[in-house]
C-alpha atoms as a PDB file:
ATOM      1  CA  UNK A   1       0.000   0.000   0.000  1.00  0.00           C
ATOM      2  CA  UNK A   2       1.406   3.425  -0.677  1.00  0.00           C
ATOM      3  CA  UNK A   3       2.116   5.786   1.674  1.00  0.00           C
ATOM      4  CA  UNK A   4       1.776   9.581   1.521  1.00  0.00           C
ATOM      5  CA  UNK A   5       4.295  12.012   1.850  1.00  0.00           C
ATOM      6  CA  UNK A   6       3.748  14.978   3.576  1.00  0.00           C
ATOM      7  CA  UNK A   7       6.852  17.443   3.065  1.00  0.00           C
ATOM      8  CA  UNK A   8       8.056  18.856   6.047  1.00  0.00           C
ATOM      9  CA  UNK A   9      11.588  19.142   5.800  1.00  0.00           C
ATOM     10  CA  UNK A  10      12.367  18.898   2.079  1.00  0.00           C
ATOM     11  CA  UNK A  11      15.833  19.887   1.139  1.00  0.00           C
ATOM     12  CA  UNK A  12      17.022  22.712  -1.142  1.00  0.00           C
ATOM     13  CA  UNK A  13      20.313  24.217  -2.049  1.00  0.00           C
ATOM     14  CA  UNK A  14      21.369  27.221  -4.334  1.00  0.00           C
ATOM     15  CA  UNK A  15      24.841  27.507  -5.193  1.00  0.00           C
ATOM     16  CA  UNK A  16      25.997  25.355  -2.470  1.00  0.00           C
ATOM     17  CA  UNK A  17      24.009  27.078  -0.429  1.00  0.00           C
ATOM     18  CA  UNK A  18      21.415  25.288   1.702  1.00  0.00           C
ATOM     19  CA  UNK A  19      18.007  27.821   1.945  1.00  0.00           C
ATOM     20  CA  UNK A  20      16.054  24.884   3.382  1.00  0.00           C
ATOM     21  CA  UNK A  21      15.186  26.174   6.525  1.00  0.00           C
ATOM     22  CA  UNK A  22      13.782  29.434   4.763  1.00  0.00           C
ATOM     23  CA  UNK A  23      11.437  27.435   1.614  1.00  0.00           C
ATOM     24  CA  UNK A  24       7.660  27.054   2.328  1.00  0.00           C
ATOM     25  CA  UNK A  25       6.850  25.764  -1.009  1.00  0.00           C
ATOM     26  CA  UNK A  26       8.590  24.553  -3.776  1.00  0.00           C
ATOM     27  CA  UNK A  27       7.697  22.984  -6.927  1.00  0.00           C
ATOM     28  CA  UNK A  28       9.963  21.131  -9.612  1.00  0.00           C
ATOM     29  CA  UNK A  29       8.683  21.215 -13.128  1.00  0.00           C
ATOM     30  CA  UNK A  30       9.558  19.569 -16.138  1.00  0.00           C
ATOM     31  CA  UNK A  31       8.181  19.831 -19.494  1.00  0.00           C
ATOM     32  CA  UNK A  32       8.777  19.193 -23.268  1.00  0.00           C
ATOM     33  CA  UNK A  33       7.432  21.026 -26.421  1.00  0.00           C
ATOM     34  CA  UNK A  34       4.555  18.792 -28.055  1.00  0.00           C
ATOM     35  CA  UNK A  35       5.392  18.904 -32.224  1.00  0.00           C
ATOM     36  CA  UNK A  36       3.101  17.581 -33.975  1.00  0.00           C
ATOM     37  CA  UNK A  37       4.472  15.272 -36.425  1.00  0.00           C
ATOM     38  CA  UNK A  38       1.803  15.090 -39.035  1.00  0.00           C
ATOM     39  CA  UNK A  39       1.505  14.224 -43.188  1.00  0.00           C
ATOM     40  CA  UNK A  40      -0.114  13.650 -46.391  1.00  0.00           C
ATOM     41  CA  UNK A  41      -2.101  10.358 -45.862  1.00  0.00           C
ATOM     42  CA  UNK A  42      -1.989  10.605 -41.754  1.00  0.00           C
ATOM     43  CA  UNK A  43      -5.605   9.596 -40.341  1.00  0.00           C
ATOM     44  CA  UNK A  44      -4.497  10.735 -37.112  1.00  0.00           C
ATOM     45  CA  UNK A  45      -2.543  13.453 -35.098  1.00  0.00           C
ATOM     46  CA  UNK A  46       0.394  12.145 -33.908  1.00  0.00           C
ATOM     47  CA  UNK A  47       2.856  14.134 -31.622  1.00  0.00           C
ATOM     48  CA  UNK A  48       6.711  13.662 -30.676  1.00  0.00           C
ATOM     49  CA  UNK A  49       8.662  15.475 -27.815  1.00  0.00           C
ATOM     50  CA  UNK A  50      10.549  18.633 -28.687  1.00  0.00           C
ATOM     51  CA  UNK A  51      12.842  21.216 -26.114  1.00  0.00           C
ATOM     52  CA  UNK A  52      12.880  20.392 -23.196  1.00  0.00           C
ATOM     53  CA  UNK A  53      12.809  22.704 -20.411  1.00  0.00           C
ATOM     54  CA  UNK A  54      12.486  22.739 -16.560  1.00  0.00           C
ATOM     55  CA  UNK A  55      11.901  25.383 -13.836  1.00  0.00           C
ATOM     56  CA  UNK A  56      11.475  25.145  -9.658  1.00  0.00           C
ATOM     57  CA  UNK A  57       9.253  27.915  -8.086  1.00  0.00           C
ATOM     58  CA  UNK A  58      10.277  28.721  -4.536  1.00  0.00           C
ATOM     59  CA  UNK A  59       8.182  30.723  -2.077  1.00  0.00           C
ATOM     60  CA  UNK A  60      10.206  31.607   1.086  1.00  0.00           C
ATOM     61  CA  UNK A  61      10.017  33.580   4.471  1.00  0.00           C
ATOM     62  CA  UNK A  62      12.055  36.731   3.536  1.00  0.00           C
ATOM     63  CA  UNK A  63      15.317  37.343   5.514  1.00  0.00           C
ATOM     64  CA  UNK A  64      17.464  40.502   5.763  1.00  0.00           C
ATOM     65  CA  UNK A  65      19.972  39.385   8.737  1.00  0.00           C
ATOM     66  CA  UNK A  66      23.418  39.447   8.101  1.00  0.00           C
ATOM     67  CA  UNK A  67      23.619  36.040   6.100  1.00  0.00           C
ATOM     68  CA  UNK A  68      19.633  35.673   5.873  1.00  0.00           C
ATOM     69  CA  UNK A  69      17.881  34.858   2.601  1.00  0.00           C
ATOM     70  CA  UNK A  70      17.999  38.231   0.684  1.00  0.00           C
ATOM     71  CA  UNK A  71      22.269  37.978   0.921  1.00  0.00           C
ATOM     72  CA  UNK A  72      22.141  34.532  -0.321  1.00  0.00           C
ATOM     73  CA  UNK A  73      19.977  35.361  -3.225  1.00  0.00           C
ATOM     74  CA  UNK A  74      20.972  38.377  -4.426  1.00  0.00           C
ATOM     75  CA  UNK A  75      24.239  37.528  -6.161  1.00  0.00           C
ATOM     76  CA  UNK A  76      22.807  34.330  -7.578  1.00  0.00           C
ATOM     77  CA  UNK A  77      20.010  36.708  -9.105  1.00  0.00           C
ATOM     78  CA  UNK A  78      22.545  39.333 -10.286  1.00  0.00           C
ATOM     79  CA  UNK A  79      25.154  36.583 -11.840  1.00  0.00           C
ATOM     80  CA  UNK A  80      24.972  35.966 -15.071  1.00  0.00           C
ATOM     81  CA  UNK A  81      26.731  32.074 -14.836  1.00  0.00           C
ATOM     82  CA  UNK A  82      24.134  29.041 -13.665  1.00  0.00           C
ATOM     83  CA  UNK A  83      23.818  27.998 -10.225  1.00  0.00           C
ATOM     84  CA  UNK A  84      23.696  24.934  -9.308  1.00  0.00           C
ATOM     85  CA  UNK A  85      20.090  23.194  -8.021  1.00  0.00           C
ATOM     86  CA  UNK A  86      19.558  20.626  -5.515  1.00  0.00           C
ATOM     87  CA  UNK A  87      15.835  19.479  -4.592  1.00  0.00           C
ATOM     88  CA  UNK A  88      15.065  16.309  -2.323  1.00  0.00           C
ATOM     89  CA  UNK A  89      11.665  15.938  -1.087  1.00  0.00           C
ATOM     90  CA  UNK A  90      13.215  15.648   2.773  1.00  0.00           C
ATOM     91  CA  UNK A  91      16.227  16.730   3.874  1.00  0.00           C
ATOM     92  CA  UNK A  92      18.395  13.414   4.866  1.00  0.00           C
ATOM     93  CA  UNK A  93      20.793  11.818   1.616  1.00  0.00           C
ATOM     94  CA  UNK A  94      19.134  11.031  -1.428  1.00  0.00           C
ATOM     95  CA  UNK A  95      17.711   7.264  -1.959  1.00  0.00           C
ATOM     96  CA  UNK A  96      15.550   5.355  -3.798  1.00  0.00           C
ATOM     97  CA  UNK A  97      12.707   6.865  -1.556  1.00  0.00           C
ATOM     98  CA  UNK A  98      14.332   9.962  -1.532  1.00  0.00           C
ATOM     99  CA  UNK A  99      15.281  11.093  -4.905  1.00  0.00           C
ATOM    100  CA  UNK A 100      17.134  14.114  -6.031  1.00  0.00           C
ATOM    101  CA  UNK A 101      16.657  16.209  -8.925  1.00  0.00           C
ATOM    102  CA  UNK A 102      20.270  18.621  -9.916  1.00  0.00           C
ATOM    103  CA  UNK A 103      20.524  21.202 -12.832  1.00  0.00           C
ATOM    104  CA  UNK A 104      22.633  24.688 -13.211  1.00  0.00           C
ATOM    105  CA  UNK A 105      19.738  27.149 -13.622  1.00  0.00           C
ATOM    106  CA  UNK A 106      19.075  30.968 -12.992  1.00  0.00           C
ATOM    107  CA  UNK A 107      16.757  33.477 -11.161  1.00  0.00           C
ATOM    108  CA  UNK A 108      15.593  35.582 -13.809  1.00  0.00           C
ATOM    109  CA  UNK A 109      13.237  37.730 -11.664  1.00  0.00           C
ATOM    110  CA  UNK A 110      13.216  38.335  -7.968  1.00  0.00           C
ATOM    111  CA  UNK A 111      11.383  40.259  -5.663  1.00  0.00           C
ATOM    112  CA  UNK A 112      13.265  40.975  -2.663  1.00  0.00           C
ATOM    113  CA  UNK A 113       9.951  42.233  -1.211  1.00  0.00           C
ATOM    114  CA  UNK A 114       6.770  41.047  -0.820  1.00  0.00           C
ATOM    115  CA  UNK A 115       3.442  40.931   1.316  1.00  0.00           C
ATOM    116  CA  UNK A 116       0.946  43.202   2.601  1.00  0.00           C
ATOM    117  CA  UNK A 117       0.636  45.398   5.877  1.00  0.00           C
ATOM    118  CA  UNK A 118       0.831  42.932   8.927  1.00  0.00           C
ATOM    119  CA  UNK A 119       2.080  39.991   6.633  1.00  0.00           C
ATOM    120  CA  UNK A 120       5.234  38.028   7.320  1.00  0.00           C
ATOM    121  CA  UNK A 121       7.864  39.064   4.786  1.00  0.00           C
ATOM    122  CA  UNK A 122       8.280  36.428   1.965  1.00  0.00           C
ATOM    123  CA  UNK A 123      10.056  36.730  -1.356  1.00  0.00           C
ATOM    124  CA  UNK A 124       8.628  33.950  -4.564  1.00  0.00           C
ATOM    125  CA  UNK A 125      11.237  33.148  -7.816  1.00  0.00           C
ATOM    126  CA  UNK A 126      11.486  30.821 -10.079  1.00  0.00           C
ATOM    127  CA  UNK A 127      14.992  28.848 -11.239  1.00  0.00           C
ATOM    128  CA  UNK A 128      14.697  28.390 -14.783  1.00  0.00           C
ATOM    129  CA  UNK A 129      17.340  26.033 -17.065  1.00  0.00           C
ATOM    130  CA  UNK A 130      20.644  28.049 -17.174  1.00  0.00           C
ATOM    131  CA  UNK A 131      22.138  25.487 -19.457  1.00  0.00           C
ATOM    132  CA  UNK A 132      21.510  23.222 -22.145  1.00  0.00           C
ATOM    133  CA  UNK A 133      20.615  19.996 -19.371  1.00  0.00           C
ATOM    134  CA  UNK A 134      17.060  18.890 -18.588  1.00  0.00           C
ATOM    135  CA  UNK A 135      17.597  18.133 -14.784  1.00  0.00           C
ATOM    136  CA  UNK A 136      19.177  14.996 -13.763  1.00  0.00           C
ATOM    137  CA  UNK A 137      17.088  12.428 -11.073  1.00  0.00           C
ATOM    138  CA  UNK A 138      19.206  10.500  -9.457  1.00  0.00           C
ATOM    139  CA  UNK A 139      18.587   7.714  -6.673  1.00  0.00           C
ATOM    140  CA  UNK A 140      22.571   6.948  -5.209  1.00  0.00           C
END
């Protein structure tokens, strides 16, 4: 019988960098173009995979400490060379029932700011493919 997961400590590092214990959501996404693949005499559609692509939107509690969030970020926004991505769905090594997904991506937008009056401070971006790699899953 399966089990559910419920994430509660899933693991996440930018750059080296471990931002774990600021993420309240993240989401991994991975996608190809759909080209259709069609001709004279066809009686059907018929599709095949094209680019790939991937991205990972993180929402986080905002930090401006000396070392918080925003000073971890920041660079990796402003750099123009691709970070490297780690995402496990909990925080201990990667297994078969623990997988982990890599890739060297890059923050296109962030918003070092965000929320409303009397809202905690949070920050949302999204990692997009910085090279030309779908991401990797890997079990050991």
């Amino acid at each position: 019988m399966a089990t559910t997961l419920v994430l509660k400590d899933a693991f996440v590092s930018l750059g080296g960098t471990n931002i774990s214990e600021y993420v309240q959501s993240v989401t991994l996404t991975g996608e190809y173009d759909k080209v259709e693949d069609k001709g004279m005499g066809d009686a059907v559609h018929h599709n095949v995979k094209g680019l790939g692509n991937w991205t990972i939107e993180i929402e986080c509690r905002q930090s401006f400490d000396s070392g918080g969030l925003d000073s971890i970020l920041w660079p990796l926004f402003i750099s123009e060379t691709p970070i490297a991505v780690i995402v496990r769905p909990k925080s201990v090594a990667k297994s078969a029932s623990n997988p982990e997904w890599t890739g060297n991506g890059m923050i296109f937008s962030y918003p070092p700011i965000q929320g409303s009056v009397g809202d905690g401070a949070k920050t949302s971006f999204t990692i997009e493919a910085g090279d030309k790699n779908m991401l990797v899953r890997s079990t050991s």
